[in-house]
N, C-alpha and C. Protein backbone atom coordinates (compact mmCIF):
# COMPACT_ATOMS: atom_id res chain seq x y z
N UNK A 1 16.90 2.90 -2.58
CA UNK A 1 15.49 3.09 -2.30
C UNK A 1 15.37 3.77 -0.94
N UNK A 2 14.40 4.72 -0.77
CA UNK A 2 14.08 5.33 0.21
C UNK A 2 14.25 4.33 1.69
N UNK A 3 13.68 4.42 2.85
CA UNK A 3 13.30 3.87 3.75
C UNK A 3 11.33 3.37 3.52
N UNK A 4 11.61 2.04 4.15
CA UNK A 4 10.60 1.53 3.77
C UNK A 4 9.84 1.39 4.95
N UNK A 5 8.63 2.18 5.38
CA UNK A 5 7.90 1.98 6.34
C UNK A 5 6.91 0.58 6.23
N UNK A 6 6.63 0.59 7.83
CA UNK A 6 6.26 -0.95 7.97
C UNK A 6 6.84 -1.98 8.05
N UNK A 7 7.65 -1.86 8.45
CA UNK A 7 8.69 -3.22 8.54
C UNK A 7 8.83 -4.12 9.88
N UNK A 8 8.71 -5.36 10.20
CA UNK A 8 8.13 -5.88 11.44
C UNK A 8 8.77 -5.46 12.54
N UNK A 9 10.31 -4.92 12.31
CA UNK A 9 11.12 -4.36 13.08
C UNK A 9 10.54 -2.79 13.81
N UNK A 10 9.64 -2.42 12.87
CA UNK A 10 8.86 -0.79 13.61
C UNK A 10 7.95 -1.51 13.97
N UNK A 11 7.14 -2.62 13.68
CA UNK A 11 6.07 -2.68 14.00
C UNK A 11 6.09 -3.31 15.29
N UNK A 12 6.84 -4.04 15.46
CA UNK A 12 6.70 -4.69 16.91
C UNK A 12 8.39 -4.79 17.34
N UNK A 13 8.66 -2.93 17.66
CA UNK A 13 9.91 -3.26 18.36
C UNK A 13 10.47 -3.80 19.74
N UNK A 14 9.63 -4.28 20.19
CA UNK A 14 9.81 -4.88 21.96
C UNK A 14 9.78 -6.76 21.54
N UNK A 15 9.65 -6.59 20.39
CA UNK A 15 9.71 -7.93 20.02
C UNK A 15 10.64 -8.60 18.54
N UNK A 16 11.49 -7.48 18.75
CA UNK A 16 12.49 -8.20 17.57
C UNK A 16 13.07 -9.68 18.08
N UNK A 17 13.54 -10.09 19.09
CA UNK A 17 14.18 -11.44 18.68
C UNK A 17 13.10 -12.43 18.83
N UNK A 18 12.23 -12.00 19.60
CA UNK A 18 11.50 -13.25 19.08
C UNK A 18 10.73 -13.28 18.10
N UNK A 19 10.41 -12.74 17.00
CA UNK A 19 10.56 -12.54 15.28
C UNK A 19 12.03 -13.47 14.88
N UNK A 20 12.45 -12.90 14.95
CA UNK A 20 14.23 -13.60 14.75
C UNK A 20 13.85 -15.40 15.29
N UNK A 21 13.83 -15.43 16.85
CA UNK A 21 13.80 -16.82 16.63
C UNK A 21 12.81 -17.35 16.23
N UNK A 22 11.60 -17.23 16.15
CA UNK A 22 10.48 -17.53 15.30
C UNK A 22 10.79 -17.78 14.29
N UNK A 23 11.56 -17.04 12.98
CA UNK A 23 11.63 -17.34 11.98
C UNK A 23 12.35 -18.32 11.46
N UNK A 24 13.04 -18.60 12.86
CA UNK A 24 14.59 -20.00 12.73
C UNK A 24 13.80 -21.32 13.14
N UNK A 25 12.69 -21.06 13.69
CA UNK A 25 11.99 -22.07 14.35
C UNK A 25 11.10 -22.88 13.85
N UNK A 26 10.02 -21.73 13.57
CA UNK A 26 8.78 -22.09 12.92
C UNK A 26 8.58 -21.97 11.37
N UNK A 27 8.18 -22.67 10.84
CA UNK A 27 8.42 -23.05 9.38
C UNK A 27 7.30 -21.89 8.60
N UNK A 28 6.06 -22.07 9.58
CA UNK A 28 4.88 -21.41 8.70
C UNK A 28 5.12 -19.93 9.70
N UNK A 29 5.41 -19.72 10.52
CA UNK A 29 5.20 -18.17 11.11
C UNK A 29 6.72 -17.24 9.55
N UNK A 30 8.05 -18.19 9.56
CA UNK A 30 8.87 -17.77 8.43
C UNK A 30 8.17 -17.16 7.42
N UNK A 31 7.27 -18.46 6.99
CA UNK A 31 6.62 -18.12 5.45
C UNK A 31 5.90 -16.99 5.56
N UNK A 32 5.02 -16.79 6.65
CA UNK A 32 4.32 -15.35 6.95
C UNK A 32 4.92 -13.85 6.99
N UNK A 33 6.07 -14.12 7.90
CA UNK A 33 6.40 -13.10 8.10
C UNK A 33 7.68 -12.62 6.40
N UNK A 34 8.00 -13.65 5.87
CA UNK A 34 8.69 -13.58 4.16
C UNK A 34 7.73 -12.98 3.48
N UNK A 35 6.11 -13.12 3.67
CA UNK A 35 5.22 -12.74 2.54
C UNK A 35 4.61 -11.66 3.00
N UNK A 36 4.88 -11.43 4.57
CA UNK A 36 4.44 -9.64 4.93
C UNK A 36 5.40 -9.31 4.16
N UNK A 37 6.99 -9.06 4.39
CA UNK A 37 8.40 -8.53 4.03
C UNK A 37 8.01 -8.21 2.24
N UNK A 38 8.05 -9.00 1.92
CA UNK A 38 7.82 -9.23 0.18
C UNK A 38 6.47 -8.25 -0.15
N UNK A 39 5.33 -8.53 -0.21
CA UNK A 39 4.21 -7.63 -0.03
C UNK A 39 4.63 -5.99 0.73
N UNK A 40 5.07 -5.66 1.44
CA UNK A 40 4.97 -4.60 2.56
C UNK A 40 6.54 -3.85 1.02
N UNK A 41 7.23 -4.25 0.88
CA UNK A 41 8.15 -3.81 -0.03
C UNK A 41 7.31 -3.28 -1.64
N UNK A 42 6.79 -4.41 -1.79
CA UNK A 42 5.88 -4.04 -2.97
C UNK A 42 4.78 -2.95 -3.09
N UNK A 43 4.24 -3.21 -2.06
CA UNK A 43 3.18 -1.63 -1.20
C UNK A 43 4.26 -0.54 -1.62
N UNK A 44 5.45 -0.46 -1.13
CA UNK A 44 5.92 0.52 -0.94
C UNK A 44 6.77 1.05 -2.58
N UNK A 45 7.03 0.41 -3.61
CA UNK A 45 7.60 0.76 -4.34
C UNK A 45 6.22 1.33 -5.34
N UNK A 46 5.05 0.73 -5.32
CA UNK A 46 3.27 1.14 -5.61
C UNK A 46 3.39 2.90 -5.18
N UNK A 47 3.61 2.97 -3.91
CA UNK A 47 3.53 3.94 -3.36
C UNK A 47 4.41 5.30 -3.41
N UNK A 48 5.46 5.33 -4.03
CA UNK A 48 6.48 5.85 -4.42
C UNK A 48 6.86 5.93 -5.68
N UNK A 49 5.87 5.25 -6.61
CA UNK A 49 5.80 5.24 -8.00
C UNK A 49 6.87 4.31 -8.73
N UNK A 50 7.49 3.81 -7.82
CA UNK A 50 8.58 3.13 -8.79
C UNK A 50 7.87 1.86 -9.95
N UNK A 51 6.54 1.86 -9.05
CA UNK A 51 5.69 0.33 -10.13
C UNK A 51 4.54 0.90 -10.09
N UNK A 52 4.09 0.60 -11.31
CA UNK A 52 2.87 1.17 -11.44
C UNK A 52 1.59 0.04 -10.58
N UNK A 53 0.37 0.51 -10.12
CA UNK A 53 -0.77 -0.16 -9.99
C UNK A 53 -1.86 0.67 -9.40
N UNK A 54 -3.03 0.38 -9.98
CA UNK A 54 -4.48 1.40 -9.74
C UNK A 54 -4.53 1.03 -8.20
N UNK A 55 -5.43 2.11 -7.54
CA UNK A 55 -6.05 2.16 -6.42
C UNK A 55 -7.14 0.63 -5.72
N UNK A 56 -7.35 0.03 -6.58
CA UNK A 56 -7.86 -1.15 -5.77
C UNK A 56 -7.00 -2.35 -5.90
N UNK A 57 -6.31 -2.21 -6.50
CA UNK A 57 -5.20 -3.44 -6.46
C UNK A 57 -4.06 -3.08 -5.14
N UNK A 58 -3.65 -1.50 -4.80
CA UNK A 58 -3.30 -1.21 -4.03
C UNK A 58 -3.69 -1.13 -2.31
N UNK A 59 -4.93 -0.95 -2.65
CA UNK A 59 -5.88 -1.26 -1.64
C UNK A 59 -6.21 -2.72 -0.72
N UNK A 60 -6.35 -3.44 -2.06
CA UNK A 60 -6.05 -4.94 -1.60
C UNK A 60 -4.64 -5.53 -0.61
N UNK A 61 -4.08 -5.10 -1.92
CA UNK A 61 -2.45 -5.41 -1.25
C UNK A 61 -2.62 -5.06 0.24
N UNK A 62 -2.92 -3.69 0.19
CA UNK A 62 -2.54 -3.31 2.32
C UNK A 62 -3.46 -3.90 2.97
N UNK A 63 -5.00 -4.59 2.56
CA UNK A 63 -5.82 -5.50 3.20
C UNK A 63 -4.74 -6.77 3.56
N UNK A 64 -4.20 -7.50 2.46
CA UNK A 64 -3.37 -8.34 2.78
C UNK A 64 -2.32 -8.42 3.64
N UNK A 65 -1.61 -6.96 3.84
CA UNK A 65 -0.68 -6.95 4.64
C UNK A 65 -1.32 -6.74 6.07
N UNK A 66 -2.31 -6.01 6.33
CA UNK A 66 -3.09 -5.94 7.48
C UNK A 66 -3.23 -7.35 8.10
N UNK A 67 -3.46 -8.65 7.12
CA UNK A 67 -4.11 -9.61 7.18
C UNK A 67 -2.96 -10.55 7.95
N UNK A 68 -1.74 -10.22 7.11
CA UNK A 68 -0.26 -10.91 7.66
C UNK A 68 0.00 -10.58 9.14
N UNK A 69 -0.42 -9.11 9.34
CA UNK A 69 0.47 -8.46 10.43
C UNK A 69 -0.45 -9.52 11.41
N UNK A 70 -1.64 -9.07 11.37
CA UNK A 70 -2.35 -9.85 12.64
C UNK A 70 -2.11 -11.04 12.61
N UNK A 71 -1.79 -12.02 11.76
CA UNK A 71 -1.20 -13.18 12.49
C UNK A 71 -0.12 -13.05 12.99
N UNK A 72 0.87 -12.63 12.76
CA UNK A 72 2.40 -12.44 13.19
C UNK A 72 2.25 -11.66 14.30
N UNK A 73 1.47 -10.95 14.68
CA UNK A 73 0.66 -10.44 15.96
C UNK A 73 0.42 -11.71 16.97
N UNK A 74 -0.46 -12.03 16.16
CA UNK A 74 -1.27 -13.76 17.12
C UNK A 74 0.30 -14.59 17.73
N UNK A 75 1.02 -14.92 16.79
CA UNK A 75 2.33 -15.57 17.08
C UNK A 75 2.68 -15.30 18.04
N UNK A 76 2.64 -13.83 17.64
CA UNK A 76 4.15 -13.05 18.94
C UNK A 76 3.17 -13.65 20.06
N UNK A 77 2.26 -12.87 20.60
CA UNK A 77 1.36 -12.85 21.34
C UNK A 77 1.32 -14.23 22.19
N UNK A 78 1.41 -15.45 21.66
CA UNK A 78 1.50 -16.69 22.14
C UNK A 78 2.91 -16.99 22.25
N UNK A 79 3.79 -16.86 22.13
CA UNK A 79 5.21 -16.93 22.02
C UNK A 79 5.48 -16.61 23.25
């Protein structure tokens, strides 16, 4: 598969390990940042045609991932 844009590693590169220990740490920031990862992959195979889905189901999806990032935002941010 191509390269997958969006990945928390581009998104907040001044803050990879503490993503890393966050995810060893915190139980619910894990689950968040597993269901950006999972979602943000799925966006992307939508997007590249490998799976099919209409324009508002796609639409949603990146509301949702928008929705992930800013908490995992909030985290870092307090971390």
């Amino acid at each position: 598969m191509s390269h997958v844009p969006h990945e928390l590693h581009e998104e907040f590169p001044q803050q990879i390990e503490t993503i890393h220990s966050l995810k060893g740490s915190n139980a619910h920031f894990a689950r968040i940042a597993d269901a950006y990862h999972e979602l943000n992959r799925a966006i992307h195979r939508i997007e590249t045609d490998v799976e099919p889905a209409d324009d508002e189901t796609l639409e949603t999806m990146k509301k949702k991932r928008l929705s992930l990032k800013d908490e995992i935002a909030q985290f870092l941010a307090a971390a």
